[in-house]
PDB file of N, CA and C in Angstrom:
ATOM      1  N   UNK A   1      57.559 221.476 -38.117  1.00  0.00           N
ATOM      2  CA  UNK A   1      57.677 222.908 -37.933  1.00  0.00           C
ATOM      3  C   UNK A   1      58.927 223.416 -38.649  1.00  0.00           C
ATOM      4  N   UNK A   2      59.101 224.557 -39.610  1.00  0.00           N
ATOM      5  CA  UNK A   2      59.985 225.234 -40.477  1.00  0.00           C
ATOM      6  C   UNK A   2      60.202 225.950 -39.327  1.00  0.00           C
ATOM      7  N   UNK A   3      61.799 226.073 -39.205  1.00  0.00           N
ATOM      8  CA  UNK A   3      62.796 226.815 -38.614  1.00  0.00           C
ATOM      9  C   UNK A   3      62.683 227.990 -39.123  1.00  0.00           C
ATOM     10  N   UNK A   4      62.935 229.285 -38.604  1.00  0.00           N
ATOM     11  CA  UNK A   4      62.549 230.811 -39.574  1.00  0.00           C
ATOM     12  C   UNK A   4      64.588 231.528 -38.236  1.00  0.00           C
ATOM     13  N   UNK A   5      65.202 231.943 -39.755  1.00  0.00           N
ATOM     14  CA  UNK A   5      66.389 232.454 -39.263  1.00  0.00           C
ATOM     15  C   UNK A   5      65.737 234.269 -39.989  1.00  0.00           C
ATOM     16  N   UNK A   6      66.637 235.024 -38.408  1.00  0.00           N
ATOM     17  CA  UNK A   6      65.953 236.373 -38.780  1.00  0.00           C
ATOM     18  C   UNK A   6      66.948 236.876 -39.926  1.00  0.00           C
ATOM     19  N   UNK A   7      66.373 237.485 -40.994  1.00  0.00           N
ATOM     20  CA  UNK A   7      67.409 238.358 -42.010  1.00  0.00           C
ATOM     21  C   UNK A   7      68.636 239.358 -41.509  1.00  0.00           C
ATOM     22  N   UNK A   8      68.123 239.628 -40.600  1.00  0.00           N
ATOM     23  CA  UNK A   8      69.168 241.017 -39.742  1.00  0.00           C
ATOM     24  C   UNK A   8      70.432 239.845 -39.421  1.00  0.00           C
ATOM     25  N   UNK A   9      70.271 238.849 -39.254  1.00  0.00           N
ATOM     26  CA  UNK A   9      71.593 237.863 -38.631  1.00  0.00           C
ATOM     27  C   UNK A   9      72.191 237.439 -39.776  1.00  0.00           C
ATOM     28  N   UNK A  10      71.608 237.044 -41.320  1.00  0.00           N
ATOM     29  CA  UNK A  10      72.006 236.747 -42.447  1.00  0.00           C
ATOM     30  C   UNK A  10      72.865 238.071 -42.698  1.00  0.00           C
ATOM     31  N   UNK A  11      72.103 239.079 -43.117  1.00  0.00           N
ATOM     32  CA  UNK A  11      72.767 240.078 -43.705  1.00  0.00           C
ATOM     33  C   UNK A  11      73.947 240.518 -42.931  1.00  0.00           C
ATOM     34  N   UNK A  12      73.946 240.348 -41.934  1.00  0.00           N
ATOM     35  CA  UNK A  12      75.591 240.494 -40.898  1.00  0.00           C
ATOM     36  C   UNK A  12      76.568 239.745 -41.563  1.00  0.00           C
ATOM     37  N   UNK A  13      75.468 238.239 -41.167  1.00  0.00           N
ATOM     38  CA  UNK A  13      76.520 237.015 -41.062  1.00  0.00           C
ATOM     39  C   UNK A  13      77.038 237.188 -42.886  1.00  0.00           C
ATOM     40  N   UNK A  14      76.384 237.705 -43.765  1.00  0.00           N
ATOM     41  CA  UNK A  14      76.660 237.577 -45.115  1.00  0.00           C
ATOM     42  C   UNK A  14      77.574 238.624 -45.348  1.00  0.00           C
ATOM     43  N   UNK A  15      77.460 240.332 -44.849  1.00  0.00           N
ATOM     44  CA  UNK A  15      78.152 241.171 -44.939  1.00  0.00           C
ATOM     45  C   UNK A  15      77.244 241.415 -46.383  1.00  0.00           C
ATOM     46  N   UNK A  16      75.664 241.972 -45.877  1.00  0.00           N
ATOM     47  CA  UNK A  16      74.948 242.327 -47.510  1.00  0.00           C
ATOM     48  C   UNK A  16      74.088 242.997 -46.414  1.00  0.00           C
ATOM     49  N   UNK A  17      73.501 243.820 -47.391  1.00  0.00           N
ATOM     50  CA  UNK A  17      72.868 244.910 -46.872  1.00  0.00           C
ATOM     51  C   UNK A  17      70.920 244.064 -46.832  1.00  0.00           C
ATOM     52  N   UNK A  18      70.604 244.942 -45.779  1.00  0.00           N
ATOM     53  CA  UNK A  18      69.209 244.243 -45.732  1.00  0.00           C
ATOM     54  C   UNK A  18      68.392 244.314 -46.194  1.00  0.00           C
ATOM     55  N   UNK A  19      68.198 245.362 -47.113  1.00  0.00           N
ATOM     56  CA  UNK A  19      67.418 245.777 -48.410  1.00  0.00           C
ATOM     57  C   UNK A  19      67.539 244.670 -49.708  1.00  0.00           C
ATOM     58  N   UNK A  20      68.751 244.521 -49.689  1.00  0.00           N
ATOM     59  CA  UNK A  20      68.806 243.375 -50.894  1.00  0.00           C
ATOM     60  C   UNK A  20      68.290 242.623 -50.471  1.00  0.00           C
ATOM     61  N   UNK A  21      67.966 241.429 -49.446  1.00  0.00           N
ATOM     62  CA  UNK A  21      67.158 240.013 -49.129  1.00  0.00           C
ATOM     63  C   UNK A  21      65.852 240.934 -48.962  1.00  0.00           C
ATOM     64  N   UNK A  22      65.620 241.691 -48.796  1.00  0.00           N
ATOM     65  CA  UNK A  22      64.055 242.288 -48.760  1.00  0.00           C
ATOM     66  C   UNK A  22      63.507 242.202 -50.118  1.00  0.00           C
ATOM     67  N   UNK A  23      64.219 243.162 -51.163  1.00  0.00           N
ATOM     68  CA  UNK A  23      64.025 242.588 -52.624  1.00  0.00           C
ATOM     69  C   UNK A  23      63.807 241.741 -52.840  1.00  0.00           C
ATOM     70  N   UNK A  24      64.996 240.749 -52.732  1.00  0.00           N
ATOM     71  CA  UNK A  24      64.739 239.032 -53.305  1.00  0.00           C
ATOM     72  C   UNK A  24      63.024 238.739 -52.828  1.00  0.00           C
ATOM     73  N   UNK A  25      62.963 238.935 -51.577  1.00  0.00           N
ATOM     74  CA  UNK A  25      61.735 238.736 -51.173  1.00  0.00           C
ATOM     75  C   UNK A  25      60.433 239.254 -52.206  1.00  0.00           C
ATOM     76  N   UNK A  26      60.467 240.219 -52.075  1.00  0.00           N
ATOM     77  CA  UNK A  26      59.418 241.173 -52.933  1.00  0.00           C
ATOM     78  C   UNK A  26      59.668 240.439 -54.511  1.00  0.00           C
ATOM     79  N   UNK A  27      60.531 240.341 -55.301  1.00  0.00           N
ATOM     80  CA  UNK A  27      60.607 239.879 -56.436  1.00  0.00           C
ATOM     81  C   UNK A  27      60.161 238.217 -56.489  1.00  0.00           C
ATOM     82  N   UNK A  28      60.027 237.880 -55.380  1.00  0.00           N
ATOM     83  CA  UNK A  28      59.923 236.499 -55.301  1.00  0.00           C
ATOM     84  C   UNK A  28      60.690 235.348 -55.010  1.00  0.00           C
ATOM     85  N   UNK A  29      61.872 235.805 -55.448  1.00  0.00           N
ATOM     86  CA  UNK A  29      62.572 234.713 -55.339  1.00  0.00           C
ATOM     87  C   UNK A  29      62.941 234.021 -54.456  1.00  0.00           C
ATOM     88  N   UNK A  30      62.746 234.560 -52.700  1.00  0.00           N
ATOM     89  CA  UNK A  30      62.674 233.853 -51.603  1.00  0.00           C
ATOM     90  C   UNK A  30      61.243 234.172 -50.698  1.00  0.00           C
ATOM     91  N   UNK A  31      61.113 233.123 -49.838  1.00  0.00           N
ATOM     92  CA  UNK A  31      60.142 233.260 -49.141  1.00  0.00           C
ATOM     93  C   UNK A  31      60.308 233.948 -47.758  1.00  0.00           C
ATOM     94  N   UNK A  32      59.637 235.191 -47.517  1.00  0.00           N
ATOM     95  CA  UNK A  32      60.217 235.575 -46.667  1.00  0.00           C
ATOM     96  C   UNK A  32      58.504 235.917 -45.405  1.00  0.00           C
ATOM     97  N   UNK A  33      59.176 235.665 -44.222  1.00  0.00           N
ATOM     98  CA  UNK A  33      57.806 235.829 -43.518  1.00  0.00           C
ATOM     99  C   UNK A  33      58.005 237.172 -41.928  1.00  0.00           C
ATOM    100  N   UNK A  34      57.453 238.072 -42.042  1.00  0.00           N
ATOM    101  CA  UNK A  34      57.130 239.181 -41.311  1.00  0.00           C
ATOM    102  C   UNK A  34      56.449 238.737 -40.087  1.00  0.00           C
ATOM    103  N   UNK A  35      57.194 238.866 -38.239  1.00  0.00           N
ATOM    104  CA  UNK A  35      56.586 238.532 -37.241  1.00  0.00           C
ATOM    105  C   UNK A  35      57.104 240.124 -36.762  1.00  0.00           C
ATOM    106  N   UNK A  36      56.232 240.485 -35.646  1.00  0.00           N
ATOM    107  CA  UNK A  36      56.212 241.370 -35.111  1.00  0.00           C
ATOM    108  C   UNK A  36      57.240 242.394 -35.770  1.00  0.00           C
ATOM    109  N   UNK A  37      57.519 242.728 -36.935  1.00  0.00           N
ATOM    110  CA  UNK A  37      57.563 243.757 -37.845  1.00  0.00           C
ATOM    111  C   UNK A  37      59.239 243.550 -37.917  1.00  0.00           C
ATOM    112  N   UNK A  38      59.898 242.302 -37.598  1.00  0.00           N
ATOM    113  CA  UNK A  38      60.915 241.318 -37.811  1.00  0.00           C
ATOM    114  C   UNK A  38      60.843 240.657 -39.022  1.00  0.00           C
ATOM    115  N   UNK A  39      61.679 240.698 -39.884  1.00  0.00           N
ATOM    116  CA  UNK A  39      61.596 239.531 -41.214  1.00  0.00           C
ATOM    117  C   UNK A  39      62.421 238.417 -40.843  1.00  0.00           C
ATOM    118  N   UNK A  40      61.497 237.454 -41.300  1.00  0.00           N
ATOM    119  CA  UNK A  40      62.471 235.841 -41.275  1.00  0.00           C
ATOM    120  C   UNK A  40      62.410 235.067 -42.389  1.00  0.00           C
ATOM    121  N   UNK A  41      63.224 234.432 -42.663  1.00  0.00           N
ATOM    122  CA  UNK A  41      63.356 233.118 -44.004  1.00  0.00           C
ATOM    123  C   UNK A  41      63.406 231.966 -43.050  1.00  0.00           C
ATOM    124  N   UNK A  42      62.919 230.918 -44.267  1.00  0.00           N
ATOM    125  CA  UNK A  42      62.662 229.576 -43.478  1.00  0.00           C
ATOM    126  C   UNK A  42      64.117 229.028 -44.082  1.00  0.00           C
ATOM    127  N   UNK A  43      64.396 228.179 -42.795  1.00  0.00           N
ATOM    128  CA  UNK A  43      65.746 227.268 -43.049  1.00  0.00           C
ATOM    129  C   UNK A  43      65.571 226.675 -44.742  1.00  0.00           C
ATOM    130  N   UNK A  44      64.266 226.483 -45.104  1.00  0.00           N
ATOM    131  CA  UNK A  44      64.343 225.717 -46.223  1.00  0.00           C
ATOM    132  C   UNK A  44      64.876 226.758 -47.485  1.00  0.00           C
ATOM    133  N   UNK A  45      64.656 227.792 -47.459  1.00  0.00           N
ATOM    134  CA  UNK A  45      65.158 229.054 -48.113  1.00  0.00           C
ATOM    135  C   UNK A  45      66.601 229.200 -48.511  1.00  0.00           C
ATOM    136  N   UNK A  46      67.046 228.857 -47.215  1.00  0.00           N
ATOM    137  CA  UNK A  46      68.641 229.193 -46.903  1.00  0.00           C
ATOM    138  C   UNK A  46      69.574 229.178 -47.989  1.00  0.00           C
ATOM    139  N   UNK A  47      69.180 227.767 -48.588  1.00  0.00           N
ATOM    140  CA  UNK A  47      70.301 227.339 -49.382  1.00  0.00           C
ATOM    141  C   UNK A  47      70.299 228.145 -50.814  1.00  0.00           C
ATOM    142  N   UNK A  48      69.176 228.428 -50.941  1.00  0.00           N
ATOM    143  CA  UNK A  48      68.411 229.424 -52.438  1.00  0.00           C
ATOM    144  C   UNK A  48      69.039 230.601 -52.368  1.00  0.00           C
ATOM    145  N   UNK A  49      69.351 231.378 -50.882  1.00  0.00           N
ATOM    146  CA  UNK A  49      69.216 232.732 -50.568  1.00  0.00           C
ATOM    147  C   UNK A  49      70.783 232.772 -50.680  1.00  0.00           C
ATOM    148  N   UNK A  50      71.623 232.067 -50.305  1.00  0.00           N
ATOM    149  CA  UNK A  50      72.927 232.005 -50.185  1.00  0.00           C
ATOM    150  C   UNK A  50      73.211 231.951 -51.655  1.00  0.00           C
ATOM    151  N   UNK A  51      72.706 231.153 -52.367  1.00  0.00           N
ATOM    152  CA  UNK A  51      73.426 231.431 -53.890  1.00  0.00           C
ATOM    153  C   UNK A  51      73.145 232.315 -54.519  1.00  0.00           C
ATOM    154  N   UNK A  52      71.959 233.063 -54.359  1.00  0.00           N
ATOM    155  CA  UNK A  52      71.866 234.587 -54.433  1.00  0.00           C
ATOM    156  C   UNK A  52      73.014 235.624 -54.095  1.00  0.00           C
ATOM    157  N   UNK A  53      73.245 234.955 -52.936  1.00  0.00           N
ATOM    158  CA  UNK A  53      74.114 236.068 -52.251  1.00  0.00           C
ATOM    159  C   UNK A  53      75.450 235.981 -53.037  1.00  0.00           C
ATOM    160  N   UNK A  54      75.910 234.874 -53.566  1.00  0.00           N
ATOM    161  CA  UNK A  54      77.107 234.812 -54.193  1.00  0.00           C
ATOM    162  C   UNK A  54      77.030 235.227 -55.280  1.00  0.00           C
ATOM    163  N   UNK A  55      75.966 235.575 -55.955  1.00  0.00           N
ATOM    164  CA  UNK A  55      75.705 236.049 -57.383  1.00  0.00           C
ATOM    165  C   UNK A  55      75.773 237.689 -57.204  1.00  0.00           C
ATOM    166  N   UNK A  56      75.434 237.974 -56.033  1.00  0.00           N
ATOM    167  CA  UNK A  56      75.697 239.102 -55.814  1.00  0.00           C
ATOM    168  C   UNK A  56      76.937 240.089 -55.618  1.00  0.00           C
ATOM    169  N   UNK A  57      77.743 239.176 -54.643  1.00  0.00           N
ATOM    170  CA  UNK A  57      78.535 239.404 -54.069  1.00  0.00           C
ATOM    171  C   UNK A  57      79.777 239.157 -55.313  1.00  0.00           C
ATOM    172  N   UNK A  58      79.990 237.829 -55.686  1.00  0.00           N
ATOM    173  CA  UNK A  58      81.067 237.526 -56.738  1.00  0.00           C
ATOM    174  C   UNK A  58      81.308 238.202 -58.099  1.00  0.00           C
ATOM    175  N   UNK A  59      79.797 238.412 -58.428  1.00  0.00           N
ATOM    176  CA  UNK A  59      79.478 238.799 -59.962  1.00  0.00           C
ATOM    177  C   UNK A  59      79.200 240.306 -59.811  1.00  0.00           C
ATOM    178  N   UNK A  60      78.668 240.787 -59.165  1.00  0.00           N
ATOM    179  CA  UNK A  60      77.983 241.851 -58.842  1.00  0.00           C
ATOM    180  C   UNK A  60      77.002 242.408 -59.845  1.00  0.00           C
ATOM    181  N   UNK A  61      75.668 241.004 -59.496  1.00  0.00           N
ATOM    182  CA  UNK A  61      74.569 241.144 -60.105  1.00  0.00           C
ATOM    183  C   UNK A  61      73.767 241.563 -59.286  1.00  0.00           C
ATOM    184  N   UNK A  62      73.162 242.670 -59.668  1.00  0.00           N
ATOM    185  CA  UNK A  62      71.800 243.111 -58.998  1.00  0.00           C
ATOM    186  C   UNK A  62      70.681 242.479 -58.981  1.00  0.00           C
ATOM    187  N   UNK A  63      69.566 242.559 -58.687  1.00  0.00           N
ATOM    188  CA  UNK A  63      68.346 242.025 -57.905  1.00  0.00           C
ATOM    189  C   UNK A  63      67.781 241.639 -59.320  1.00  0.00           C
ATOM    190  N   UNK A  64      67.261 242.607 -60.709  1.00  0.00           N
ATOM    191  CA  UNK A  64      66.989 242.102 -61.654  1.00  0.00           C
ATOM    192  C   UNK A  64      67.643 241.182 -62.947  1.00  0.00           C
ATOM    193  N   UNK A  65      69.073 241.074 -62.383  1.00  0.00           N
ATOM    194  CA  UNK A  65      69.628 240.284 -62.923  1.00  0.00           C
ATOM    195  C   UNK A  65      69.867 238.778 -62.742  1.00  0.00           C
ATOM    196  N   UNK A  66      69.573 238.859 -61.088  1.00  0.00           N
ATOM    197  CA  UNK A  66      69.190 237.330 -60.220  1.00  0.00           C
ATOM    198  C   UNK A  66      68.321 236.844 -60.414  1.00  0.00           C
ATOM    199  N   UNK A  67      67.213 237.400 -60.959  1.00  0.00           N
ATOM    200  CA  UNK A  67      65.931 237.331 -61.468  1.00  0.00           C
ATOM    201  C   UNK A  67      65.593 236.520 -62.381  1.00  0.00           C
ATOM    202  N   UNK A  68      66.557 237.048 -63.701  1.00  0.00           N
ATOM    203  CA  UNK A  68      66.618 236.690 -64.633  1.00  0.00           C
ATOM    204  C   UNK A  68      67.283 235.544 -65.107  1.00  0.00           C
ATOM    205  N   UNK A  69      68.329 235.707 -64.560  1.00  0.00           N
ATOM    206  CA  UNK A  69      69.105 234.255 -64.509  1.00  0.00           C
ATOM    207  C   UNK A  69      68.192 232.948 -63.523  1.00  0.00           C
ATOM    208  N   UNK A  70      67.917 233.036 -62.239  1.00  0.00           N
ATOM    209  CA  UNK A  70      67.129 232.236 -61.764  1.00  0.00           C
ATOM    210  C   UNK A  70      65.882 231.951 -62.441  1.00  0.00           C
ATOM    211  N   UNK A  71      65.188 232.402 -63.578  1.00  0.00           N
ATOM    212  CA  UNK A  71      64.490 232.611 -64.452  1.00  0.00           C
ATOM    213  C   UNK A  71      64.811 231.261 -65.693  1.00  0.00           C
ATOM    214  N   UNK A  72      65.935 231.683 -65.900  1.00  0.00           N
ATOM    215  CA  UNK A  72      66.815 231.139 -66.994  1.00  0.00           C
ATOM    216  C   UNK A  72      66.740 229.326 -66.711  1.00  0.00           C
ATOM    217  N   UNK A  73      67.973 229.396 -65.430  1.00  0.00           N
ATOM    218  CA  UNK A  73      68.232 228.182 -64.270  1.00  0.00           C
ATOM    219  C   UNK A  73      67.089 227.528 -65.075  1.00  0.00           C
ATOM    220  N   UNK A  74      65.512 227.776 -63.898  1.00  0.00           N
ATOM    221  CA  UNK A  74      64.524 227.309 -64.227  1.00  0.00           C
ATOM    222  C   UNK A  74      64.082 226.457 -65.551  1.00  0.00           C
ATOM    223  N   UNK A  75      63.866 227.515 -66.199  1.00  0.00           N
ATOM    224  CA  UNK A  75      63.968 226.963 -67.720  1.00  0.00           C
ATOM    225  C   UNK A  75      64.697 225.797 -68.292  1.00  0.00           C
ATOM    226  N   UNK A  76      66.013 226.165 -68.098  1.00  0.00           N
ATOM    227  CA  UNK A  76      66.585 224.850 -68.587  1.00  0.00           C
ATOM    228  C   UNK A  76      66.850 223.814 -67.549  1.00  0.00           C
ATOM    229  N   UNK A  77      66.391 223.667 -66.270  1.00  0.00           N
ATOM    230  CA  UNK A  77      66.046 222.642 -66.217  1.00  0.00           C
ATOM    231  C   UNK A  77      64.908 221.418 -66.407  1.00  0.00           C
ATOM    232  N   UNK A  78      63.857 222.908 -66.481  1.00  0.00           N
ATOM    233  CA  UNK A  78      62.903 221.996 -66.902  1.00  0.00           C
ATOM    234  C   UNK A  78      62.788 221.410 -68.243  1.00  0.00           C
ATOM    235  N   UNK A  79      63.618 221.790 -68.965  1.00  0.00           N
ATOM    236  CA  UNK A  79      64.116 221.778 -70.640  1.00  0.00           C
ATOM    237  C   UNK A  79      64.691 219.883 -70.447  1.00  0.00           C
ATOM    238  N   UNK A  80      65.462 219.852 -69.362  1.00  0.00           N
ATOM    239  CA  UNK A  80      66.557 218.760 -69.291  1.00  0.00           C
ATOM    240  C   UNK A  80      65.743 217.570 -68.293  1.00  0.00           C
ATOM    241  N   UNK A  81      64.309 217.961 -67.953  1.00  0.00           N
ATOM    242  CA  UNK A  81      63.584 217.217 -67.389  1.00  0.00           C
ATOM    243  C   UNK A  81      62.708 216.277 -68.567  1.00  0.00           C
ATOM    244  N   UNK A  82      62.045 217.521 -69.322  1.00  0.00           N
ATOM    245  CA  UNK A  82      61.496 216.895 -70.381  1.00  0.00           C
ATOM    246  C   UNK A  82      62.562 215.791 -71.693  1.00  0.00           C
ATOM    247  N   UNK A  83      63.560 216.241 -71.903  1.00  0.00           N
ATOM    248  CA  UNK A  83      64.399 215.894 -72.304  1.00  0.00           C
ATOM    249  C   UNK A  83      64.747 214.392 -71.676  1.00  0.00           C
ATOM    250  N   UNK A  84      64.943 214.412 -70.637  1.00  0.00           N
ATOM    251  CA  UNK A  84      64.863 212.671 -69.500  1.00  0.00           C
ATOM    252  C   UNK A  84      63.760 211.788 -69.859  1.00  0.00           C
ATOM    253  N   UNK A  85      62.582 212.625 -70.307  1.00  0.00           N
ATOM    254  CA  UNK A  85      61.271 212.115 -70.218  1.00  0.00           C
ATOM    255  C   UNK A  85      61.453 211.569 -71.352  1.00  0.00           C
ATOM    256  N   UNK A  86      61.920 212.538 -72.687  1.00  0.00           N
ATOM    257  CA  UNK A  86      61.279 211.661 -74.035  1.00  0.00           C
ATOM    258  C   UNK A  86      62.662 210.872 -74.485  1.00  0.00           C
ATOM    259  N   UNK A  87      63.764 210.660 -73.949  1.00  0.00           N
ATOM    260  CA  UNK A  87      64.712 209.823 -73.901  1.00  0.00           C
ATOM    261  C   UNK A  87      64.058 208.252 -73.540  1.00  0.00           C
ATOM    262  N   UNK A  88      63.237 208.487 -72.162  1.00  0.00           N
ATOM    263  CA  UNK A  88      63.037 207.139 -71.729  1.00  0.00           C
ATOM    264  C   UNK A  88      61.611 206.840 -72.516  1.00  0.00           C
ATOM    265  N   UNK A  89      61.039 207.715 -73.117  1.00  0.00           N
ATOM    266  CA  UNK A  89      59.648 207.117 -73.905  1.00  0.00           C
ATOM    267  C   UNK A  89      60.538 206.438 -75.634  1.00  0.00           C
ATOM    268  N   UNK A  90      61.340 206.835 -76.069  1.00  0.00           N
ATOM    269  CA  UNK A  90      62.368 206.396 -77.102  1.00  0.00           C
ATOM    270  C   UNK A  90      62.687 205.041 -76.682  1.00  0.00           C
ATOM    271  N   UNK A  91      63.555 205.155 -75.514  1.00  0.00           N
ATOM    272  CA  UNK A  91      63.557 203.329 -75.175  1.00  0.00           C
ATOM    273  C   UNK A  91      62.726 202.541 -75.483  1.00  0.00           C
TER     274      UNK A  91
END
């Protein structure tokens, strides 16, 4: 069973407004799940949503810029996956 922490306690505990993790949500980038008209993220989220929050908070990147960069992230790691791959087919 996934643990679900409510957003209203993040966005306190973060000092971020609750509209922004609603975004992230809507854009995708976290999973977010709606109970009795309450939003929650799953513990497994957490750690995703928090480095969001520092991108936010430190840099002061907005929602389509987290986007984009987590976009980016993506990319090159999967760049540095394939890259592992045809290293060890070279051996």
């Amino acid at each position: 069973m996934v643990n679900l922490i409510a957003t209203k306690e993040i966005s306190t505990y973060h000092d971020v407004e609750y509209t922004f993790i609603n975004s992230l949500g809507e854009a995708g980038l976290v999973k977010l799940k709606v109970i009795k008209k309450d939003t929650y993220i799953p513990e497994t989220e957490l750690q995703k949503l928090e480095k969001m929050i520092r991108m936010h908070h430190e840099l002061d990147i907005n929602v389509a810029g987290i986007e984009a960069i987590i976009h980016l992230l993506d990319r090159v790691e999967h760049m540095q996956e394939e890259l592992r791959m045809l290293r060890n087919r070279v051996r």
